[in-house]
N, C-alpha and C. Protein backbone atom coordinates (compact mmCIF):
# COMPACT_ATOMS: atom_id res chain seq x y z
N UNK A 1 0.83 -1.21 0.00
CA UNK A 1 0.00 0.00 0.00
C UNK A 1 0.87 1.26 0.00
N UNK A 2 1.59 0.86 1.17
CA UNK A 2 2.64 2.48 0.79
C UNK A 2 3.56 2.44 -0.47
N UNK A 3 3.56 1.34 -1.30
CA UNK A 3 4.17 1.97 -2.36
C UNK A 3 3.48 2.52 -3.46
N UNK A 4 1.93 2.00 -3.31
CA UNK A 4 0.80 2.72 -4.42
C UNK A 4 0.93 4.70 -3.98
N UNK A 5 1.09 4.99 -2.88
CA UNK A 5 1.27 5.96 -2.68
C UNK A 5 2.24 6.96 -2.55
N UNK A 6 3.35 6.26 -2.57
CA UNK A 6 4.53 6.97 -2.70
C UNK A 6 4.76 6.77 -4.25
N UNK A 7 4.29 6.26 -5.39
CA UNK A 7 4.02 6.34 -7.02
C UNK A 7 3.16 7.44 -7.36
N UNK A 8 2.13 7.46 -6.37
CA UNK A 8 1.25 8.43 -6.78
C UNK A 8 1.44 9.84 -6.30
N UNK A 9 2.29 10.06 -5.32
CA UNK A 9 2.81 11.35 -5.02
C UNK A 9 4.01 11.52 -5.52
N UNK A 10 4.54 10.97 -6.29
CA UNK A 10 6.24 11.00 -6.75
C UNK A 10 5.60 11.37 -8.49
N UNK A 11 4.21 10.73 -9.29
CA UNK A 11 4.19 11.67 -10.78
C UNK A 11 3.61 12.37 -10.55
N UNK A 12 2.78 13.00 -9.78
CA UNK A 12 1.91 14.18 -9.86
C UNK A 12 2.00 15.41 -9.41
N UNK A 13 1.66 16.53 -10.12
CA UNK A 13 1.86 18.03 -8.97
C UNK A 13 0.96 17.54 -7.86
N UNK A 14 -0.35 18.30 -7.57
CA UNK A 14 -0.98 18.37 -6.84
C UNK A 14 -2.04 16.89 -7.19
N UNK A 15 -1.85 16.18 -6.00
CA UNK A 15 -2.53 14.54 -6.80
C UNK A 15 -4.19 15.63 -6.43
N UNK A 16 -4.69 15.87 -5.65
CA UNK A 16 -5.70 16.09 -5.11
C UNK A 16 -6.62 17.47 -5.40
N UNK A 17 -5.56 18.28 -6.28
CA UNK A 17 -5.89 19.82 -6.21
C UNK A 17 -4.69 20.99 -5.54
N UNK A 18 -4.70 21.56 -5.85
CA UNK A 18 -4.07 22.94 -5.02
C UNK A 18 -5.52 23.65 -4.17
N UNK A 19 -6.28 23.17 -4.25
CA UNK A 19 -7.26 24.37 -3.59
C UNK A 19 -7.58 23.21 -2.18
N UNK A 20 -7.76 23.75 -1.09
CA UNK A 20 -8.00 22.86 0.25
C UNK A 20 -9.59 22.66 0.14
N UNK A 21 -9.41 21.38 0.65
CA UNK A 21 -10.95 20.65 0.70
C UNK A 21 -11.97 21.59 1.08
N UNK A 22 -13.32 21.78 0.46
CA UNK A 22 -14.30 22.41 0.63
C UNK A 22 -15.06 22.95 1.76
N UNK A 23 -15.16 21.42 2.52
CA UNK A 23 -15.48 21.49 3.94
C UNK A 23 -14.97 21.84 4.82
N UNK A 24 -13.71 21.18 5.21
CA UNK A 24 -12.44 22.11 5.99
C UNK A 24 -12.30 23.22 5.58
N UNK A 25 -12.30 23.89 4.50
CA UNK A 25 -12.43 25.69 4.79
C UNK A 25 -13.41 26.20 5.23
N UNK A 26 -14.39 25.71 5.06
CA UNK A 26 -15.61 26.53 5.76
C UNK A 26 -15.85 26.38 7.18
N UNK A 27 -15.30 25.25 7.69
CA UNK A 27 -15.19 24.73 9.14
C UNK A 27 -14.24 25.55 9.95
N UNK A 28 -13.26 25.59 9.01
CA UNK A 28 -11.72 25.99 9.60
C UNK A 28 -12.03 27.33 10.15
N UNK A 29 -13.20 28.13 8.93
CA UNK A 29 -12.95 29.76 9.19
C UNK A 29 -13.49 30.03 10.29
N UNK A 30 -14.72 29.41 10.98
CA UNK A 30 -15.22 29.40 11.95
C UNK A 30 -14.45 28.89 13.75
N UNK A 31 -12.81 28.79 13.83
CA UNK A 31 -12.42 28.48 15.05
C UNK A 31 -11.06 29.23 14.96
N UNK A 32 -10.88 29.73 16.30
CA UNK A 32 -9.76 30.28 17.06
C UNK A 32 -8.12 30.05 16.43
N UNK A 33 -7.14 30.32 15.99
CA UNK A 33 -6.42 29.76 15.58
C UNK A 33 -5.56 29.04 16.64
N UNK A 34 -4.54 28.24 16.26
CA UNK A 34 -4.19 27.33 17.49
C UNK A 34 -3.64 26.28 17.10
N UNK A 35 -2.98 25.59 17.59
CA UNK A 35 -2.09 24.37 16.95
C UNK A 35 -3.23 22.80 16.41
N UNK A 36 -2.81 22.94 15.39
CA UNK A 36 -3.60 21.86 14.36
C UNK A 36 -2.81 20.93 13.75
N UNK A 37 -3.29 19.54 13.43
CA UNK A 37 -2.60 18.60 13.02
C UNK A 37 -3.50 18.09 11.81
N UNK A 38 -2.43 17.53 10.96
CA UNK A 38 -3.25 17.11 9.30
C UNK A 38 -3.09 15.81 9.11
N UNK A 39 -3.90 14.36 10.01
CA UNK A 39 -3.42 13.19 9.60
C UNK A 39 -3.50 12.75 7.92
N UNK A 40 -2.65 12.11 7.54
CA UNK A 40 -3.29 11.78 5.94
C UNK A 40 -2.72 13.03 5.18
N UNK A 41 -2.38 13.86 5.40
CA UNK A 41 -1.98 14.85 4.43
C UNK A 41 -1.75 15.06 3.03
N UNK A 42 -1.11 14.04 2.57
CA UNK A 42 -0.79 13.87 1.66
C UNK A 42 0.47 15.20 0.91
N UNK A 43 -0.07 15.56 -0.37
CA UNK A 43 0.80 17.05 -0.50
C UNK A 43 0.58 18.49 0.16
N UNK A 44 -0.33 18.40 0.72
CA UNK A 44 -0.16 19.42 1.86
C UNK A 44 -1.12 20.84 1.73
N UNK A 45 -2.31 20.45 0.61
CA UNK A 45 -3.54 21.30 -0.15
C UNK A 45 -4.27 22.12 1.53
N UNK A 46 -3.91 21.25 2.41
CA UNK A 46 -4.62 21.66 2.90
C UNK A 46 -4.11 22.22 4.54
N UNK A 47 -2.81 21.73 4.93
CA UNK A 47 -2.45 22.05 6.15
C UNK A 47 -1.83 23.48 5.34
N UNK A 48 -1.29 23.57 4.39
CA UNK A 48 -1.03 24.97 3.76
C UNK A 48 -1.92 26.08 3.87
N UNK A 49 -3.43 25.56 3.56
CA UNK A 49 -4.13 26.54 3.34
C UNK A 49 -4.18 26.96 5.39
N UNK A 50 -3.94 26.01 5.95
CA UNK A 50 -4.64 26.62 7.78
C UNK A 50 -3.04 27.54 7.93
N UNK A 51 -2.03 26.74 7.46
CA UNK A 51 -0.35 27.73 7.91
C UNK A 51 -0.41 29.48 7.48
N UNK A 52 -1.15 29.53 6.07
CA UNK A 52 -1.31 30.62 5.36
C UNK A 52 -2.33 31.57 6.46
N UNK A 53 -3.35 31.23 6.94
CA UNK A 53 -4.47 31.62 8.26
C UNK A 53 -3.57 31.73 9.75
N UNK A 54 -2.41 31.54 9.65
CA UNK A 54 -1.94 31.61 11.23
C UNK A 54 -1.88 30.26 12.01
N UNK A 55 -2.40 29.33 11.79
CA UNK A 55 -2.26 28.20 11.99
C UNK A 55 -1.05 27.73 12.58
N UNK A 56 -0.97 27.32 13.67
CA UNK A 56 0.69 26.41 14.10
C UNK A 56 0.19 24.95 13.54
N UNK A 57 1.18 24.19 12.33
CA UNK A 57 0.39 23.99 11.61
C UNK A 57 1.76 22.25 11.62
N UNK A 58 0.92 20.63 11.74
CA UNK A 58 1.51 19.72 11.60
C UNK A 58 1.00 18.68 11.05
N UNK A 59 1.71 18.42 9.80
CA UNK A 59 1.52 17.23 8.93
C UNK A 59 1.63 15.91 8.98
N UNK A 60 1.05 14.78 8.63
CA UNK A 60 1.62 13.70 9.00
C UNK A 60 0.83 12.50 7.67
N UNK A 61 2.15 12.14 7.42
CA UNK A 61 1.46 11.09 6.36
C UNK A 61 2.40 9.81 6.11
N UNK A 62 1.83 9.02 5.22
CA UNK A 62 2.71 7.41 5.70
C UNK A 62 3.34 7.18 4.74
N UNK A 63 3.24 8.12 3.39
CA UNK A 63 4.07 8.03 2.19
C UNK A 63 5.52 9.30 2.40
N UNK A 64 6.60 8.61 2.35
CA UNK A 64 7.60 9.34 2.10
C UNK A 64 7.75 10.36 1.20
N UNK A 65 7.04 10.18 0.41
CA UNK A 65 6.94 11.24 -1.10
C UNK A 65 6.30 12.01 -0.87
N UNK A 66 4.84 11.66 -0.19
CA UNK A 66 3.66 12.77 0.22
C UNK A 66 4.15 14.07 0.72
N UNK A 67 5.19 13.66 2.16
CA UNK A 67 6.01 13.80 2.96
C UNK A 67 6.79 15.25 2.21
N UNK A 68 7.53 15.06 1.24
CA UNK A 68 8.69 15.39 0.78
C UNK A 68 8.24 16.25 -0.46
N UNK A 69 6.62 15.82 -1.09
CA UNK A 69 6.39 16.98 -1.87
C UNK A 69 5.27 17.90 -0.84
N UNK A 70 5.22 17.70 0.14
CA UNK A 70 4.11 18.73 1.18
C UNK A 70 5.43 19.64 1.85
N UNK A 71 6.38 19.06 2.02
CA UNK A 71 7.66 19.70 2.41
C UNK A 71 8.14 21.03 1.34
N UNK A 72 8.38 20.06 0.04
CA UNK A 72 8.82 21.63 -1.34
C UNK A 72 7.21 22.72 -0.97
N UNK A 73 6.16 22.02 -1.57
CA UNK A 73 4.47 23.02 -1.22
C UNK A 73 4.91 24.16 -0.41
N UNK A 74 5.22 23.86 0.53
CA UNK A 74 4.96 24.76 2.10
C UNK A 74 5.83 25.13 1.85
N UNK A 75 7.56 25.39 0.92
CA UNK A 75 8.58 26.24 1.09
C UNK A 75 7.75 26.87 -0.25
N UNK A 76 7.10 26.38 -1.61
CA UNK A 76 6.70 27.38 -2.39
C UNK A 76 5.90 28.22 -1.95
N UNK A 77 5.02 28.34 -0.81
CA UNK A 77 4.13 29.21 -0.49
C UNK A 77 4.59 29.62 0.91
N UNK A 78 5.79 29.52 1.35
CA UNK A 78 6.54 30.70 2.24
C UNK A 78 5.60 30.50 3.23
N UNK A 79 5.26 29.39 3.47
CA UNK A 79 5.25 28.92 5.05
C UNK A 79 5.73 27.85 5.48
N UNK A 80 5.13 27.57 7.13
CA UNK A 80 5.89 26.55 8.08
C UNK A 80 4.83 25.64 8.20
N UNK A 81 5.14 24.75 7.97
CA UNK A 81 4.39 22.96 8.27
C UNK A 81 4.97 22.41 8.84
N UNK A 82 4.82 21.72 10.26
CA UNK A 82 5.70 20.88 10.47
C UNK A 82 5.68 19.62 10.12
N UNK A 83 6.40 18.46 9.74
CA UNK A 83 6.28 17.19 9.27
C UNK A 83 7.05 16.32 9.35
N UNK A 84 5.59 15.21 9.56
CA UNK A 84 6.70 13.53 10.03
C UNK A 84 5.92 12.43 9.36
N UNK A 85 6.37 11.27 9.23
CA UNK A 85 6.28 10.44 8.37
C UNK A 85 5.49 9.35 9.53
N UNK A 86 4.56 9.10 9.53
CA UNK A 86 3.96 7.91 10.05
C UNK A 86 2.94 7.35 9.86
N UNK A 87 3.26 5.66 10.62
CA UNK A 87 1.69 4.99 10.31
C UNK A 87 0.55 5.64 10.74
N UNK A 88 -0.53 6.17 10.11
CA UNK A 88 -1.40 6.39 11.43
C UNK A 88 -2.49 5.06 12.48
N UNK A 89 -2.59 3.89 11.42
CA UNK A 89 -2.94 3.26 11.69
C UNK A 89 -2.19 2.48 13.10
N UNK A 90 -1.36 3.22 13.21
CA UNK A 90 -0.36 2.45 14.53
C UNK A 90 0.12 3.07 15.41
N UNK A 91 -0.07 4.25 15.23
CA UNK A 91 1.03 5.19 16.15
C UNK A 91 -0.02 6.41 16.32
N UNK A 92 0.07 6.53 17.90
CA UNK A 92 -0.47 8.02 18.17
C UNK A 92 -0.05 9.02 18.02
N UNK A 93 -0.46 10.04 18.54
CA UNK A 93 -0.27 11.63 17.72
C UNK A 93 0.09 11.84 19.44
N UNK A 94 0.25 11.72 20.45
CA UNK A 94 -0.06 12.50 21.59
C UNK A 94 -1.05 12.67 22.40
N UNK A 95 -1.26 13.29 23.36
CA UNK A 95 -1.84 13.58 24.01
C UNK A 95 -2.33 14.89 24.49
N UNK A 96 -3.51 15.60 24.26
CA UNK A 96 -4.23 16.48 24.28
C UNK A 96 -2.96 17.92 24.10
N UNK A 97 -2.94 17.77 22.31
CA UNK A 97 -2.14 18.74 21.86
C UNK A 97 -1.99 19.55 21.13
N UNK A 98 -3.62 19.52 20.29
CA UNK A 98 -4.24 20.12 19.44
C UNK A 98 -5.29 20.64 19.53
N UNK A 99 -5.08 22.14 19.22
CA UNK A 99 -6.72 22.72 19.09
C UNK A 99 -7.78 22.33 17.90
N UNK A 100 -7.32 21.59 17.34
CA UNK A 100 -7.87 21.12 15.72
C UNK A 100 -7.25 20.22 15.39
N UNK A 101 -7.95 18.77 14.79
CA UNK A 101 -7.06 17.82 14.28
C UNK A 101 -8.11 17.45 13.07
N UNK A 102 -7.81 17.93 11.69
CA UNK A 102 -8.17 17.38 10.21
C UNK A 102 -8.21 15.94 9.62
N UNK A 103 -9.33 15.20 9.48
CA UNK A 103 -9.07 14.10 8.41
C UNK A 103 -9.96 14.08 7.39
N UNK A 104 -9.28 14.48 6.52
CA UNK A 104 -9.64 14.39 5.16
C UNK A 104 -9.96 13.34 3.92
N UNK A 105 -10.67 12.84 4.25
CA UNK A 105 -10.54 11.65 3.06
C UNK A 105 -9.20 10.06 3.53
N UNK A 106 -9.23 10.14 4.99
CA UNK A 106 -8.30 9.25 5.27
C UNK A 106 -8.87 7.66 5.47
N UNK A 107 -8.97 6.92 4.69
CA UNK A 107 -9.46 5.36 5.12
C UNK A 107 -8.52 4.62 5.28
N UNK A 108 -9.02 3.77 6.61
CA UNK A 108 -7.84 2.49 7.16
C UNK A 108 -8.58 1.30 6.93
N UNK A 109 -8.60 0.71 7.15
CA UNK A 109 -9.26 -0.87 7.51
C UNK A 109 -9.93 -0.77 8.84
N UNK A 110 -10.73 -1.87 8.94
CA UNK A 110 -11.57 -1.77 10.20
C UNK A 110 -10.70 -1.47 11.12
N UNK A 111 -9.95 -2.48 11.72
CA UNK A 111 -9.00 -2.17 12.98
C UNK A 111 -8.52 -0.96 13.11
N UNK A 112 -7.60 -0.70 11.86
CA UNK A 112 -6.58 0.87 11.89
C UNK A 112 -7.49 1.89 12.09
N UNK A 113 -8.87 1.98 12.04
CA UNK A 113 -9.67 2.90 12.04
C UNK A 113 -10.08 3.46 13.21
N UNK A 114 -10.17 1.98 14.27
CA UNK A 114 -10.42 2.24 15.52
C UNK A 114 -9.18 2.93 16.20
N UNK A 115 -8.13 2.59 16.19
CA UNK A 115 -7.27 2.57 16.76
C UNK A 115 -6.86 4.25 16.51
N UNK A 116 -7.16 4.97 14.92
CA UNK A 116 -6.88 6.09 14.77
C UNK A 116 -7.80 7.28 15.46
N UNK A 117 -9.15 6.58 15.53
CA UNK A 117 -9.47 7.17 15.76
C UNK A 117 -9.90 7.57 17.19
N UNK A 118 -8.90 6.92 18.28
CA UNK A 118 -8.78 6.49 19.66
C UNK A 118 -7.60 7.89 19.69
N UNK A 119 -6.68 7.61 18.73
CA UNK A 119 -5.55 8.50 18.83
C UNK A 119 -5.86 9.86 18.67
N UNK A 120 -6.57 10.15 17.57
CA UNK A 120 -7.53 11.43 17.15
C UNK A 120 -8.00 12.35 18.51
N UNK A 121 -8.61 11.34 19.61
CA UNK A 121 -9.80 11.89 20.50
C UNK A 121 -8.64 11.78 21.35
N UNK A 122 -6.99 11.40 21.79
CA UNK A 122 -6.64 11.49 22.64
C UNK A 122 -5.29 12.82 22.59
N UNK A 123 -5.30 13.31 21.54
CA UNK A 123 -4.36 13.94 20.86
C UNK A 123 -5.43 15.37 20.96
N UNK A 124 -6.55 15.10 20.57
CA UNK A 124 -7.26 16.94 21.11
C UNK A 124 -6.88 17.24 22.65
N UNK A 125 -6.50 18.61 22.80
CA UNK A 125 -6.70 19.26 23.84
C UNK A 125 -8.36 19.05 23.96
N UNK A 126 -8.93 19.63 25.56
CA UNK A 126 -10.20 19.58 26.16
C UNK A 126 -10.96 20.36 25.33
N UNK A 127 -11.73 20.56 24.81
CA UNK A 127 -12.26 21.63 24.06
C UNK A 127 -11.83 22.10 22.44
N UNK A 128 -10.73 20.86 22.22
CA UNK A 128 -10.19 20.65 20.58
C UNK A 128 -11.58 20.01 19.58
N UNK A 129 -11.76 20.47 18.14
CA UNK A 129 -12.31 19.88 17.48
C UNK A 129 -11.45 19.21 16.40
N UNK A 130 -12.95 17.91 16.02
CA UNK A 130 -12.28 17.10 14.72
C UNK A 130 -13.00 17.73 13.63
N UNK A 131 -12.66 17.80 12.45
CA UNK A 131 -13.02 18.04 11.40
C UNK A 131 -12.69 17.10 10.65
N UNK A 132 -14.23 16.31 9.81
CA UNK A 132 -13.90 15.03 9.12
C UNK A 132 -14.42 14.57 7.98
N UNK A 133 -14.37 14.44 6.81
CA UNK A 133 -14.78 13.94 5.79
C UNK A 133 -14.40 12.53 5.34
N UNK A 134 -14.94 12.09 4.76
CA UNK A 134 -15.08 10.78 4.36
C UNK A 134 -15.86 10.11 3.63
N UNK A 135 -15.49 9.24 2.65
CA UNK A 135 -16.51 8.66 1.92
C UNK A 135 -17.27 7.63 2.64
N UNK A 136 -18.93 7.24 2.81
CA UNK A 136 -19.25 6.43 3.25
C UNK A 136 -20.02 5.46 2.36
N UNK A 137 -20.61 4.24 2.84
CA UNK A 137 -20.37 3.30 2.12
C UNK A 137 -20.86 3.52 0.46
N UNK A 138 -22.47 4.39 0.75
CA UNK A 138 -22.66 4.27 -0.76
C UNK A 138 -21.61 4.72 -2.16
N UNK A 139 -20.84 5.30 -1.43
CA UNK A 139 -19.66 5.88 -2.35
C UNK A 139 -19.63 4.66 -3.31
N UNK A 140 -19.46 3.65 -3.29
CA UNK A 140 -19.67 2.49 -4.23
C UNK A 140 -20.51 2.53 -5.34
N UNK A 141 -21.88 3.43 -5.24
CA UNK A 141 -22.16 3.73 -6.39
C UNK A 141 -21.86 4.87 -7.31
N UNK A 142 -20.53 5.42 -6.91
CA UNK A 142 -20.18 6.32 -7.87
C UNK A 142 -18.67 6.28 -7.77
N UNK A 143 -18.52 7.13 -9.34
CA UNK A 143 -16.89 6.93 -9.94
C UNK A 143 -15.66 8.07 -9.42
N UNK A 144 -16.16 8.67 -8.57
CA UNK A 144 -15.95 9.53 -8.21
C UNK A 144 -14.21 10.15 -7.39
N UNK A 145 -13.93 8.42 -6.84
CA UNK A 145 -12.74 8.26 -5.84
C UNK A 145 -13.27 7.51 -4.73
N UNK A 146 -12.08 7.14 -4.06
CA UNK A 146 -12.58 6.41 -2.61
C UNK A 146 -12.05 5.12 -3.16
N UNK A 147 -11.71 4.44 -1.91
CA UNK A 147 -11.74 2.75 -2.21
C UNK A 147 -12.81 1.92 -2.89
N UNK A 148 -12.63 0.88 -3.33
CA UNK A 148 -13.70 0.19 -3.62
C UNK A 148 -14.11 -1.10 -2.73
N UNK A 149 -13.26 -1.15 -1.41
CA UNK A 149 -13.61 -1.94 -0.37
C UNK A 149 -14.52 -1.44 0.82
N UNK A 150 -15.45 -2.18 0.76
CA UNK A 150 -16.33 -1.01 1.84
C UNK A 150 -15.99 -1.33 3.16
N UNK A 151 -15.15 -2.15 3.41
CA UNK A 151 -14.44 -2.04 4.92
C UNK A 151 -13.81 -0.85 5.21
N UNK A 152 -13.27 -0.13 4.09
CA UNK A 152 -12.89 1.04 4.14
C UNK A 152 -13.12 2.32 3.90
N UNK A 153 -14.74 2.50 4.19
CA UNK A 153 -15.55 3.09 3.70
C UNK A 153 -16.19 3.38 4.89
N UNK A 154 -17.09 5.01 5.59
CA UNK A 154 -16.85 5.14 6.66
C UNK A 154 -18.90 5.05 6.67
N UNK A 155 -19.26 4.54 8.48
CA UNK A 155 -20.63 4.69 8.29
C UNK A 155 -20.97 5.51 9.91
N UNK A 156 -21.76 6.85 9.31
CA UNK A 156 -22.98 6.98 10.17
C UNK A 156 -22.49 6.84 11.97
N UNK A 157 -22.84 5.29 11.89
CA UNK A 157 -23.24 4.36 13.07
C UNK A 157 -21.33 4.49 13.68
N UNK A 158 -20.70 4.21 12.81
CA UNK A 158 -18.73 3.84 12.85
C UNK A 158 -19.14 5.53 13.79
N UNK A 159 -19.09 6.85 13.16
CA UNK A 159 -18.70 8.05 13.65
C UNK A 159 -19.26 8.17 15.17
N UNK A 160 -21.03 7.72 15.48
CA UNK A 160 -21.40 7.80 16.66
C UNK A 160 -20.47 7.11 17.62
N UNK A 161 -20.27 6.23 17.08
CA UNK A 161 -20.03 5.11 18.37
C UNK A 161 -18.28 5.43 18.44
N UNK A 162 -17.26 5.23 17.32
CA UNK A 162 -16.09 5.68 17.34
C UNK A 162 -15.83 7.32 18.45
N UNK A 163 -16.58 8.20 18.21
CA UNK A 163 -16.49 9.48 18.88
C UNK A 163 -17.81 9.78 19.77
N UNK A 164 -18.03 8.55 20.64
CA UNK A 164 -19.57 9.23 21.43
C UNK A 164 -18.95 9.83 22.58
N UNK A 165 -17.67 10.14 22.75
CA UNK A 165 -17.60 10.99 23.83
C UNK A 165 -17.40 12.44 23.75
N UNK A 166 -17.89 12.77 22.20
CA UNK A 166 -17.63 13.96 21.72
C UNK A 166 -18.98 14.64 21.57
N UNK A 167 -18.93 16.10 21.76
CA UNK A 167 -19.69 16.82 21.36
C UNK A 167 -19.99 16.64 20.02
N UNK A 168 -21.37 16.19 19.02
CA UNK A 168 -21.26 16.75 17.66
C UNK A 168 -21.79 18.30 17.49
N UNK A 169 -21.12 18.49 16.39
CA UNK A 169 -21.51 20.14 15.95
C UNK A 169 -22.29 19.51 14.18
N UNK A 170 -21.42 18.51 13.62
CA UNK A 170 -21.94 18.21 12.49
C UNK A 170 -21.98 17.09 12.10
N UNK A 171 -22.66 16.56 11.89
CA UNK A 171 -22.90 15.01 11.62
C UNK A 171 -23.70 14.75 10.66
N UNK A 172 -23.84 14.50 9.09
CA UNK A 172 -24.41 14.62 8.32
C UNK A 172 -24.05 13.45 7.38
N UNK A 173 -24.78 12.79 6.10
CA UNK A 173 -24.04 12.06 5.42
C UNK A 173 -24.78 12.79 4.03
N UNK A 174 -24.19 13.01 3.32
CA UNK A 174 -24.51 14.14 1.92
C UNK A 174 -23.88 13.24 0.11
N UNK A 175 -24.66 13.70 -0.39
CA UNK A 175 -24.59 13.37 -2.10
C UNK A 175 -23.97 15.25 -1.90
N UNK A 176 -22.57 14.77 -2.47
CA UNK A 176 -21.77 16.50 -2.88
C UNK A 176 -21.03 16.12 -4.54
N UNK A 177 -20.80 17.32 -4.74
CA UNK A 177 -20.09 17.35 -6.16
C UNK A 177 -18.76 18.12 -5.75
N UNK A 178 -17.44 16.95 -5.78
CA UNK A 178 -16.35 17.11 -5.65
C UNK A 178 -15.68 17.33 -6.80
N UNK A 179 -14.35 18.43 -6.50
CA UNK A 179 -13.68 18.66 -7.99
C UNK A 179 -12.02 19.03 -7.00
N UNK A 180 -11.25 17.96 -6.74
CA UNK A 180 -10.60 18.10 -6.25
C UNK A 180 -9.37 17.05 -6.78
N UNK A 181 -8.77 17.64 -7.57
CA UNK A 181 -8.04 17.40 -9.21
C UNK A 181 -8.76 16.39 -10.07
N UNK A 182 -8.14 15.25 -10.56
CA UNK A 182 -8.32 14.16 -11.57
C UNK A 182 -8.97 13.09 -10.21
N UNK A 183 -7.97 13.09 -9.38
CA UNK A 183 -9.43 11.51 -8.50
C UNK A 183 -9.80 12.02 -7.40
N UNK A 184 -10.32 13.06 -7.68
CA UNK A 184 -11.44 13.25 -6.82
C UNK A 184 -12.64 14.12 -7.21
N UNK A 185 -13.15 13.99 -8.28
CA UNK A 185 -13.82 14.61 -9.89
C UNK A 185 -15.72 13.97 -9.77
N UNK A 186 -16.32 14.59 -9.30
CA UNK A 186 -17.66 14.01 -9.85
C UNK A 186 -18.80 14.38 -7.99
N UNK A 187 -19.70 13.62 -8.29
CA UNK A 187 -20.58 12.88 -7.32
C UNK A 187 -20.28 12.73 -6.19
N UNK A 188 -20.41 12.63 -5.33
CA UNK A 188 -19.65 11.59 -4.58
C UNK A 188 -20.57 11.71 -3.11
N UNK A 189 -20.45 10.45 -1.98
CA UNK A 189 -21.36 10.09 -0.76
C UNK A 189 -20.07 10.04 -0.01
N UNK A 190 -20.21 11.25 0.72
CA UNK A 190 -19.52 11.67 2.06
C UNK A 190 -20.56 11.91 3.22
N UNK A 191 -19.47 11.41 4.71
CA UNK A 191 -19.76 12.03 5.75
C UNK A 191 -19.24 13.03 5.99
N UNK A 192 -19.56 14.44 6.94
CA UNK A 192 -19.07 15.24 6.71
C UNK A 192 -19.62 14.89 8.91
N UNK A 193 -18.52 15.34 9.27
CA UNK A 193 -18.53 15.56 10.77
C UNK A 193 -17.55 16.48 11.30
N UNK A 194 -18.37 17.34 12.48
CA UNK A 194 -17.38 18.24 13.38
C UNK A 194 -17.68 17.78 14.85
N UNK A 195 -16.94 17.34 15.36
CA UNK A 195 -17.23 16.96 16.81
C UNK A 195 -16.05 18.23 17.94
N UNK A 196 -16.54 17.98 19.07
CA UNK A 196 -15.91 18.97 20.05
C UNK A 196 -15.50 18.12 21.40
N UNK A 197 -14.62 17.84 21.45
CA UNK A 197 -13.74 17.42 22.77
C UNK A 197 -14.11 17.94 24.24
């Protein structure tokens, strides 16, 4: 798996877009600035856009390349990201150290999911939010992006129970029209969630 992704961030400019995910900007504009973390990052569309806002701003992704072209990104646009290379499916982030922690389009497998998202809720400061998108299962009927394994595909029921010790602010599951480069182009069945620590 990490080498499908370190191929796919090693030919492409921006695999995902230069413009930061839809939802996370509109979420983002609405909170305090404050130290934020970007699991999944990938090239960096989007911890760029919070560094550019004032953001104390940290990346983290499991492809070396992701890594290393979110690294050049953030020196072309004359800011600071900080960044490290890890599983997320295995390794925590810390402990209550973020005023904001982003996942964007990140799918694990059942297990890695739990486990991330244990790390997620233990890595907010008291009063930190998540901001979360995700494809959920019906994503299967469209061409849109996303896995085509629906173990890896997020539901509803997964967000309550994964984060019931969280405040929700947004919890929704939506038919949106994504345009966020070449694979992420069309239709598409996302969850869209903001929870509060």
């Amino acid at each position: 798996m990490k080498d499908l992704w370190n191929q796919r961030y090693k030919e492409q400019d921006y695999v995902y877009g230069k413009e930061p995910n839809a939802f996370f900007k509109e979420q983002i504009e609405k909170l305090e600035k404050g130290e934020i973390l970007f699991p999944g990052d990938g090239d960096g569309r989007n911890s760029i856009y919070a560094a550019k806002l004032g953001w104390k701003t940290y990346a983290i992704d499991y492809s070396e390349e992701a890594i290393n072209k979110n690294k050049r990104n953030a020196e072309n646009e004359n800011v600071i990201v900080n960044h490290q290379i890890l599983d997320l499916s295995k390794n925590e982030f810390g402990d209550n150290l973020y005023d904001c922690i982003v996942s964007i389009f990140v799918h694990l497998d059942e297990e890695g999911k739990k486990v991330y998202h244990s790390n997620i809720y233990k890595a907010l400061k008291p009063g930190g939010v998540l901001i979360l998108q995700a494809y959920d299962h019906d994503q299967l009927k469209y061409n849109s992006g996303g896995p085509k394994d629906i173990s890896l595909l997020y539901s509803l029921e997964e967000i309550v129970t994964d984060f019931q010790d969280m405040d929700f602010i947004v919890l929704a599951k939506e038919v949106i029209r994504l345009k966020e480069g070449k694979l992420h182009d069309g239709e598409a069945s996302v969850i869209n969630f903001v929870g509060k620590k």
